[in-house]
Protein backbone atom coordinates (compact mmCIF):
# COMPACT_ATOMS: atom_id res chain seq x y z
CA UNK A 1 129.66 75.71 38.35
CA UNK A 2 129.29 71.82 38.42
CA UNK A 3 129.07 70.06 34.90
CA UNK A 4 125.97 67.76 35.96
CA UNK A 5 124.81 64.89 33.32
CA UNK A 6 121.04 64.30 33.67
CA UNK A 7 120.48 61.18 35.89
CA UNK A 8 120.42 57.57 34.15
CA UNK A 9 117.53 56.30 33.00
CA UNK A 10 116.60 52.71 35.06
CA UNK A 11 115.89 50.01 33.02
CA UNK A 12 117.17 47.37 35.83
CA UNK A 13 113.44 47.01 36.87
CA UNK A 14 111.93 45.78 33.48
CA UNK A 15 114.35 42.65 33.42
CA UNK A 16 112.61 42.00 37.02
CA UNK A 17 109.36 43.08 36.06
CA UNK A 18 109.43 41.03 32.65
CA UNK A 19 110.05 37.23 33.63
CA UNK A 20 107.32 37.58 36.30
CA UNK A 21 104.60 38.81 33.89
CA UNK A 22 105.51 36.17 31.16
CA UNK A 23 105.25 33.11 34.35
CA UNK A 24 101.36 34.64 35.22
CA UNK A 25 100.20 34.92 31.46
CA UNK A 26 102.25 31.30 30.78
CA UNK A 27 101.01 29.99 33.97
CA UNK A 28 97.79 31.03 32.81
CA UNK A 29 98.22 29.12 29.33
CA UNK A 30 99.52 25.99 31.28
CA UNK A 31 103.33 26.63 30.25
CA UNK A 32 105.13 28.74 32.54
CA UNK A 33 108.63 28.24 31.48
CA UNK A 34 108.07 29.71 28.01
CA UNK A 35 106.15 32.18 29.60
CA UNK A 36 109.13 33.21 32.40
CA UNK A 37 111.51 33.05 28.74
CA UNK A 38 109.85 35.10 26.87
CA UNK A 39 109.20 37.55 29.87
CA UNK A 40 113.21 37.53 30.13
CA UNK A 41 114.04 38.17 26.34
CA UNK A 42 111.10 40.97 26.45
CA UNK A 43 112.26 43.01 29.73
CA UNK A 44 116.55 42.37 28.78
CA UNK A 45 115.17 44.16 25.19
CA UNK A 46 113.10 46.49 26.86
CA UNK A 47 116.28 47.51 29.21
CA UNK A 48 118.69 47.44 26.64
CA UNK A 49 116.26 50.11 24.54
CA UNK A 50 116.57 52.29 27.44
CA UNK A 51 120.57 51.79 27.76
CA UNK A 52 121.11 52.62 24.51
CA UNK A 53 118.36 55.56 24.59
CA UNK A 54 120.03 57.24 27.59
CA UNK A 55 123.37 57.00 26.13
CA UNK A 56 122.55 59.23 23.65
């Protein structure tokens, strides 16, 4: 019998996902940079959740 570990959770995708939803609602607010920021800090937190859910 194999000793098989549930697969990993991917969180990868949020800290791509994040910065390009913060540009479109900054673009939309006329300040994009903040926007692509903020997108950044949310998904890296968002992903780093999930890392430290999963190792559990």
């Amino acid at each position: 019998m194999s000793d098989r570990s549930p697969p990993a959770a991917a969180g990868g995708v949020l800290i791509a996902i994040g910065p390009l939803v913060g540009v479109a609602i900054g673009f939309a607010f006329g300040q994009a940079t903040p926007g692509f920021l903020i997108g950044l800090a949310a998904g890296g937190a968002a992903a780093l959740l999930i890392w430290l859910k999963d190792r559990r």
